[in-house]
C-alpha atoms as a PDB file:
ATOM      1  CA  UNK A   1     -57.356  28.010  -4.376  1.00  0.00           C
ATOM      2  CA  UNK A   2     -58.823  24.905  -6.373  1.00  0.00           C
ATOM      3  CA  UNK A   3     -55.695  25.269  -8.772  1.00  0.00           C
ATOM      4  CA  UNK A   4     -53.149  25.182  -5.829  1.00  0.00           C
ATOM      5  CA  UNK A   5     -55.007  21.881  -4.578  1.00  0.00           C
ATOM      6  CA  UNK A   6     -55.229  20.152  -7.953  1.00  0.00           C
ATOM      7  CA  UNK A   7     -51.195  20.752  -8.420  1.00  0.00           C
ATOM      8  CA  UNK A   8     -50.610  19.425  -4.607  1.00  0.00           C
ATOM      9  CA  UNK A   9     -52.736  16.401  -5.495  1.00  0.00           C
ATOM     10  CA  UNK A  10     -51.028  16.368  -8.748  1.00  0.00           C
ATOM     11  CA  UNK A  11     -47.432  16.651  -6.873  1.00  0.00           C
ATOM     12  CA  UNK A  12     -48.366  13.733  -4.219  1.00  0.00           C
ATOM     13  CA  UNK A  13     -49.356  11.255  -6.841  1.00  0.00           C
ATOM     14  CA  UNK A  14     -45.962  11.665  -8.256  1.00  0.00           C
ATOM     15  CA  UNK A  15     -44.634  10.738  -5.382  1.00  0.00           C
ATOM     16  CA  UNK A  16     -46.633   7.943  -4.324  1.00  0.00           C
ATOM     17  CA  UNK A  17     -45.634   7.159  -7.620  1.00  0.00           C
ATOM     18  CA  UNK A  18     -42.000   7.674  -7.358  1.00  0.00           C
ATOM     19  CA  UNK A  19     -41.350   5.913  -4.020  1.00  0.00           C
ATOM     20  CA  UNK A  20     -41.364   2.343  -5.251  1.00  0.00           C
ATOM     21  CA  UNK A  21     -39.098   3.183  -7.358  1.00  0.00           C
ATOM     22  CA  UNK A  22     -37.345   4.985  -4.957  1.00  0.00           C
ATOM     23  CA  UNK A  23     -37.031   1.588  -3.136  1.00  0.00           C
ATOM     24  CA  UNK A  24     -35.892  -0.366  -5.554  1.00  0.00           C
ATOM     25  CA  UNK A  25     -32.742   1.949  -6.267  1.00  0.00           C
ATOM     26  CA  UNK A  26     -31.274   2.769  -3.363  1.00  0.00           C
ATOM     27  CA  UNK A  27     -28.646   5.147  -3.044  1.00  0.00           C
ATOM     28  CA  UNK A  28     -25.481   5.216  -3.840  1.00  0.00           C
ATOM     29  CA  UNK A  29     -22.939   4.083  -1.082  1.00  0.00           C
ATOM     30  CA  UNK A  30     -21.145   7.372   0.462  1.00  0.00           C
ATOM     31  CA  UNK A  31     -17.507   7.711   0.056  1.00  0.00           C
ATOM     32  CA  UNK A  32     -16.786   5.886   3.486  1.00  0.00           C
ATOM     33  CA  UNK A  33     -19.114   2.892   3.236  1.00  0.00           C
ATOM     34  CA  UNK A  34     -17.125   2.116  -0.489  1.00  0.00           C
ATOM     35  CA  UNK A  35     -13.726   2.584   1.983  1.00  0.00           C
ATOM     36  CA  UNK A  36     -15.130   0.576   4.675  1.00  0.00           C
ATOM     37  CA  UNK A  37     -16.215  -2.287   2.436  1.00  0.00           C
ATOM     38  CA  UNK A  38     -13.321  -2.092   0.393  1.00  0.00           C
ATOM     39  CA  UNK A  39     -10.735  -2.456   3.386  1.00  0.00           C
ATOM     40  CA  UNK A  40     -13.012  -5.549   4.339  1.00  0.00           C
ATOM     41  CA  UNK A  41     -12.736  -6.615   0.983  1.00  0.00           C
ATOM     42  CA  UNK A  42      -8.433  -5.907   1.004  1.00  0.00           C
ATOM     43  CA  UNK A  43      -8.009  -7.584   3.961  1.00  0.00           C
ATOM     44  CA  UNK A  44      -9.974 -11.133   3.011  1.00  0.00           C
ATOM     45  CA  UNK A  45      -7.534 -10.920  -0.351  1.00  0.00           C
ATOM     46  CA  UNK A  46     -10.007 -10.388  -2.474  1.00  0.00           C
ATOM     47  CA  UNK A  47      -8.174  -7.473  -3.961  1.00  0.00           C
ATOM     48  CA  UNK A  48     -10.129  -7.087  -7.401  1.00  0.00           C
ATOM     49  CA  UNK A  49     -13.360  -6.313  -5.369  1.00  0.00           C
ATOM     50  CA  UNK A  50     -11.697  -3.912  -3.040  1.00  0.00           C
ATOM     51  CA  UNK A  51     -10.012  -1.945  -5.581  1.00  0.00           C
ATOM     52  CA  UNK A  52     -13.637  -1.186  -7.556  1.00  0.00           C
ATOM     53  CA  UNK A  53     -14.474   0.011  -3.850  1.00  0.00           C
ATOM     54  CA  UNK A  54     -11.677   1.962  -3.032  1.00  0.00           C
ATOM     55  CA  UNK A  55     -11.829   3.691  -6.937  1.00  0.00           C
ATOM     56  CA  UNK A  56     -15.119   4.400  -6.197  1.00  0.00           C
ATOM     57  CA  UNK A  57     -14.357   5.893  -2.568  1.00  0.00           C
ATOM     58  CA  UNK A  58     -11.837   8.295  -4.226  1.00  0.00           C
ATOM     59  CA  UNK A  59     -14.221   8.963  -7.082  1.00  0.00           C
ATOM     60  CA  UNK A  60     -16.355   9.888  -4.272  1.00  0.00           C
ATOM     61  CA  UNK A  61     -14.014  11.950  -1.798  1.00  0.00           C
ATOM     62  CA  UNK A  62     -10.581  12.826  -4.015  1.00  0.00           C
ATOM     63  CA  UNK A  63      -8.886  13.954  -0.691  1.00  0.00           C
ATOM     64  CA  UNK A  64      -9.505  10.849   1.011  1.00  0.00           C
ATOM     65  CA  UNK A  65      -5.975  10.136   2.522  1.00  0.00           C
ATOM     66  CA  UNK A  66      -7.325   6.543   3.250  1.00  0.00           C
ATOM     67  CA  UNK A  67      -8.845   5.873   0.019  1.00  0.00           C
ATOM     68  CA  UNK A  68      -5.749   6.929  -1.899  1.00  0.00           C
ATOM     69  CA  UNK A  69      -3.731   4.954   0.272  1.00  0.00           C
ATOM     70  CA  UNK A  70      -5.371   1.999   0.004  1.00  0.00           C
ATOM     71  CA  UNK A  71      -6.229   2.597  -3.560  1.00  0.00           C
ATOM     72  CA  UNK A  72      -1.966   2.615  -3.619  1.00  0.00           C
ATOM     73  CA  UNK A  73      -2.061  -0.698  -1.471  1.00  0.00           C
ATOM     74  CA  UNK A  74      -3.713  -2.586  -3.812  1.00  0.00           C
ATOM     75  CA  UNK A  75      -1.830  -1.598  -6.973  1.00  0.00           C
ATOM     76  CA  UNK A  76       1.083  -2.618  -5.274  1.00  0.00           C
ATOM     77  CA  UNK A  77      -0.514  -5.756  -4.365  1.00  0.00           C
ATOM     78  CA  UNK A  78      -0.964  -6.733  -7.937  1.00  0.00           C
ATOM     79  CA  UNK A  79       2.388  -5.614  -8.641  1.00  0.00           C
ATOM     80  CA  UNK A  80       2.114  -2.127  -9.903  1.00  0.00           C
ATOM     81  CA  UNK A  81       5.521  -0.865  -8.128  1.00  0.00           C
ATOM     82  CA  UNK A  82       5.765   1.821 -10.973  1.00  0.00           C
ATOM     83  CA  UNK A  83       7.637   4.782  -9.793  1.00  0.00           C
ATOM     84  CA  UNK A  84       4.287   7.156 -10.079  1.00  0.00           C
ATOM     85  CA  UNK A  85       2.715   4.100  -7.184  1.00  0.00           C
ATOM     86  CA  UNK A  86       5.939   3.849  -4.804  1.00  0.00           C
ATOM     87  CA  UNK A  87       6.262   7.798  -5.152  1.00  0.00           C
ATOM     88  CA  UNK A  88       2.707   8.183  -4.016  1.00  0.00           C
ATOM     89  CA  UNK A  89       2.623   5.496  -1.103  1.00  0.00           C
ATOM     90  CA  UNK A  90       5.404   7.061   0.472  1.00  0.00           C
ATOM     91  CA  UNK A  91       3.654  10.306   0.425  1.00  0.00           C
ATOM     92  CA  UNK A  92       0.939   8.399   2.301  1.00  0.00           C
ATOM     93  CA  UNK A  93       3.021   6.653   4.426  1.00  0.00           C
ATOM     94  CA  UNK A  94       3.943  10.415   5.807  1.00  0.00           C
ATOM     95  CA  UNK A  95       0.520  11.254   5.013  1.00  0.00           C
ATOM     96  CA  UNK A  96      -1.552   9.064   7.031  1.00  0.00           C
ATOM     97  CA  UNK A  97      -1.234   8.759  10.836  1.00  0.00           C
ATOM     98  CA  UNK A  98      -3.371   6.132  11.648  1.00  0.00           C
ATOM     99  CA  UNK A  99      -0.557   3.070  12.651  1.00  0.00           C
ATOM    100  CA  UNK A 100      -2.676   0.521  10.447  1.00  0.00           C
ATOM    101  CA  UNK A 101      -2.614   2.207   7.213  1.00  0.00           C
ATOM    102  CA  UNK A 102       0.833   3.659   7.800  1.00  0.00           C
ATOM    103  CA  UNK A 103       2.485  -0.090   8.636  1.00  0.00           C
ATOM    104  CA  UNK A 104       0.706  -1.410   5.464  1.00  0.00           C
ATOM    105  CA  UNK A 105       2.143   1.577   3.076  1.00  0.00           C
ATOM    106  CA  UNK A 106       5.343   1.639   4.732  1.00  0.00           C
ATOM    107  CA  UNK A 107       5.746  -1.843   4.154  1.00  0.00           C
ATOM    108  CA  UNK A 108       4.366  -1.745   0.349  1.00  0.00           C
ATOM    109  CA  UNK A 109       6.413   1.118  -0.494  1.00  0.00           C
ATOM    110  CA  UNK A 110       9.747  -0.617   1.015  1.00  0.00           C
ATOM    111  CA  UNK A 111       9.087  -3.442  -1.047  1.00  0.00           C
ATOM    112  CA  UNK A 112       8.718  -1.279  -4.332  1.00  0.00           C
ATOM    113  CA  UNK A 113      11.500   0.820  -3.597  1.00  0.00           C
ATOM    114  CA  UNK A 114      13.761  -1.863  -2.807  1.00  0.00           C
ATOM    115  CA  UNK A 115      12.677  -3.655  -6.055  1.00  0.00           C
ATOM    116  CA  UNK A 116      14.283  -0.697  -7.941  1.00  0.00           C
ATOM    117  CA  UNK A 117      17.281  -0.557  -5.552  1.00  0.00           C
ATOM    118  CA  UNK A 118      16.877   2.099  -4.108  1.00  0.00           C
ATOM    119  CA  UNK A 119      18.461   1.164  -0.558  1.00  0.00           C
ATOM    120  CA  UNK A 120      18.978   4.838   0.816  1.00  0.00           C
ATOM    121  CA  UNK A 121      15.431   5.667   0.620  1.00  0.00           C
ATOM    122  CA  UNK A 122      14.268   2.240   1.674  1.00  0.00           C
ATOM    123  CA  UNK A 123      16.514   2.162   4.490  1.00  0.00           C
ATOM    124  CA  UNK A 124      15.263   4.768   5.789  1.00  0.00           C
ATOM    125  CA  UNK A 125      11.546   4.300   5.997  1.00  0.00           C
ATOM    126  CA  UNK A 126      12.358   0.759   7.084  1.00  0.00           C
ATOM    127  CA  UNK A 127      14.211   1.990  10.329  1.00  0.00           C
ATOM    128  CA  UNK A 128      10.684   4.229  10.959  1.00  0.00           C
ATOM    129  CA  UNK A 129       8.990   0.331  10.385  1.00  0.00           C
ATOM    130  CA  UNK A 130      11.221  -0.926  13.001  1.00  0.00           C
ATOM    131  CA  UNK A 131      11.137   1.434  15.605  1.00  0.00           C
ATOM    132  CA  UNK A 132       7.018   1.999  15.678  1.00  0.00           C
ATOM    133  CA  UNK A 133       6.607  -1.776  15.338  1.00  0.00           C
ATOM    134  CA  UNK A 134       9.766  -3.658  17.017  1.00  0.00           C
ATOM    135  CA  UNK A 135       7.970  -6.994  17.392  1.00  0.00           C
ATOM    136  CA  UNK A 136       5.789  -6.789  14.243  1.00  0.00           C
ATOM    137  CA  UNK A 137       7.160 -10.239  12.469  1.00  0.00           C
ATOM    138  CA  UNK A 138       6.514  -8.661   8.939  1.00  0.00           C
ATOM    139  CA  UNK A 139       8.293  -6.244   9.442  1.00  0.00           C
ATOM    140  CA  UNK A 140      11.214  -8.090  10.707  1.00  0.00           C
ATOM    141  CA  UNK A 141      10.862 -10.571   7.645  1.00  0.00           C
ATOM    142  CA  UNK A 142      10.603  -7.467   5.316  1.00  0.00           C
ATOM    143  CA  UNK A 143      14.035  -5.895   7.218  1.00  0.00           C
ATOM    144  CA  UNK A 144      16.011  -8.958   6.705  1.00  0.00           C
ATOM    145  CA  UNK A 145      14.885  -9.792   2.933  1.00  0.00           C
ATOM    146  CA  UNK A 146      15.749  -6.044   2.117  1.00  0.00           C
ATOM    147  CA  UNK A 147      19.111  -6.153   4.068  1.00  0.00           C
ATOM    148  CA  UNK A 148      20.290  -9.252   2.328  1.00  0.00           C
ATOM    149  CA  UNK A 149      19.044  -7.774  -0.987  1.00  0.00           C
ATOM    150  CA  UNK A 150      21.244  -5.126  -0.442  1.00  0.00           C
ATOM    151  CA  UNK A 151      24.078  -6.810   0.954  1.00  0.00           C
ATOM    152  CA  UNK A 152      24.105  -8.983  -2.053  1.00  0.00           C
ATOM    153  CA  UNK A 153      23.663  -6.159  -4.503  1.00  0.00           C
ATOM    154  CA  UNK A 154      26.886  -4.348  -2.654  1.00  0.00           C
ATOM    155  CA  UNK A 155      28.463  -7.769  -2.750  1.00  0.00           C
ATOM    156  CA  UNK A 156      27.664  -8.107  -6.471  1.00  0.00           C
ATOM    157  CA  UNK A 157      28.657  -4.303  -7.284  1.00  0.00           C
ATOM    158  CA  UNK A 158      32.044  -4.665  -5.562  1.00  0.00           C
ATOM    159  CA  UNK A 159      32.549  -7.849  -7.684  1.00  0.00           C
ATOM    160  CA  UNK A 160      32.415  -5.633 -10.355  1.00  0.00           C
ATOM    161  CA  UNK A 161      34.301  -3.025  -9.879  1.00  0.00           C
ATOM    162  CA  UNK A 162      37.396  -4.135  -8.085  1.00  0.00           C
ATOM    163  CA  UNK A 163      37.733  -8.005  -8.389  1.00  0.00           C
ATOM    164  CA  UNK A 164      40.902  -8.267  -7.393  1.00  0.00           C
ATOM    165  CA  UNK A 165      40.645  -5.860  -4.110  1.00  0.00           C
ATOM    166  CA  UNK A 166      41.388  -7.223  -0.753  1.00  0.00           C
ATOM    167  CA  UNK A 167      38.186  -6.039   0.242  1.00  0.00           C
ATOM    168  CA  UNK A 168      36.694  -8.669  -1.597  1.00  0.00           C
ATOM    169  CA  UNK A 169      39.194 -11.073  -0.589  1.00  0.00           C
ATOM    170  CA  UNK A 170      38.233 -10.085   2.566  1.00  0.00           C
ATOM    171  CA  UNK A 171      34.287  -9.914   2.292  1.00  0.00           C
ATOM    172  CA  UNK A 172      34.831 -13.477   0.967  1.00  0.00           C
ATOM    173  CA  UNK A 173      36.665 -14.705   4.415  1.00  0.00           C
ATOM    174  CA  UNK A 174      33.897 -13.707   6.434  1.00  0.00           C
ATOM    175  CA  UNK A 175      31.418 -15.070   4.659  1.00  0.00           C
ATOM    176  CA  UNK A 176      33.155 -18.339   4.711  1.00  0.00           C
ATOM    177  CA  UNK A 177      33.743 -18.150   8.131  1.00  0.00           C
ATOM    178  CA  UNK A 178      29.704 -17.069   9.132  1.00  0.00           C
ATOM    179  CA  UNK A 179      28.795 -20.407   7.375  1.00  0.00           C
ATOM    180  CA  UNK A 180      31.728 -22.396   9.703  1.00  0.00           C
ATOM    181  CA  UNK A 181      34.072 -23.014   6.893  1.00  0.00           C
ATOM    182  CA  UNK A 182      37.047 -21.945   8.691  1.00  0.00           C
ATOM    183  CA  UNK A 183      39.438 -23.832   6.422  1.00  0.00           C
ATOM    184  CA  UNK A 184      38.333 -22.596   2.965  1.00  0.00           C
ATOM    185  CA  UNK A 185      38.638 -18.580   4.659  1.00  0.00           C
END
């Protein structure tokens, strides 16, 4: 009985012991508070700070779909519209339902795709952008920027391939006319 006492006391003074230590590391932040702080962090721009956060949410919780998302977000925000990044935010885009996250990666992975080209698949996750969020003036911006682009990479491509066509002759008219140069068409 004296031995079990001595190696409570024993145990309790390692404790005593232990807690101001205790206090002066505190845990480590759980997977959400990292998320929360880093989507506090992403939206005040300060993108370097949120993307230690959001590394360390999905170090924390792999199958975060918010983490990864946003993790994707601010890639793309530095620039990183690799096809590995705009492959993945689109799977988030049809990943995530919450409309916040999916208007943000919707919109990022438009503007990577369409960076590449690649109007088809652009297109069509742009007319998703514009049907949930009709009013939304980013998205509006981001429609008309990626519908010139294309226009004037069709415009381009058909200058290219038939120069002479009537088409062209044509597509040339109507532009001259849209800018009231009725003459010149």
């Amino acid at each position: 009985m004296l031995h079990i006492k001595k190696e409570v006391r024993s145990a309790s003074l390692f404790l005593i012991l232990l807690l101001p230590l205790a206090a002066q590391h505190p845990a480590a932040p759980s997977a959400e508070t990292a998320l929360d702080k880093g989507i506090e962090e992403f939206r005040q721009g300060r993108y370097l700070d949120a993307k230690r956060d959001f590394d360390n949410a999905v170090h924390l919780s792999p199958a975060d779909a918010r983490a990864i998302a946003y993790l994707l977000l601010t890639r793309a925000a530095f620039g990183d519209c690799s096809e590995p990044v705009f492959d993945e935010l689109r799977q988030q885009y049809y990943r995530n339902t919450g409309t916040d996250i999916r208007r943000l990666t919707g919109i990022a992975v438009v503007r990577c795709m369409s960076a590449y080209g690649l109007w088809g698949d652009s297109m069509s996750i742009l007319v998703q952008l514009r049907k949930t969020f009709p009013d939304d003036p980013e998205v509006l911006y981001l429609s008309a920027q990626v519908l010139n682009r294309a226009w004037s990479s069709s415009v381009h491509e058909l200058r290219q391939k038939a120069p002479d066509s009537y088409r062209l002759n044509q597509l040339s008219a109507q532009t001259l006319e849209a800018q009231g140069r009725y003459l010149e068409a």
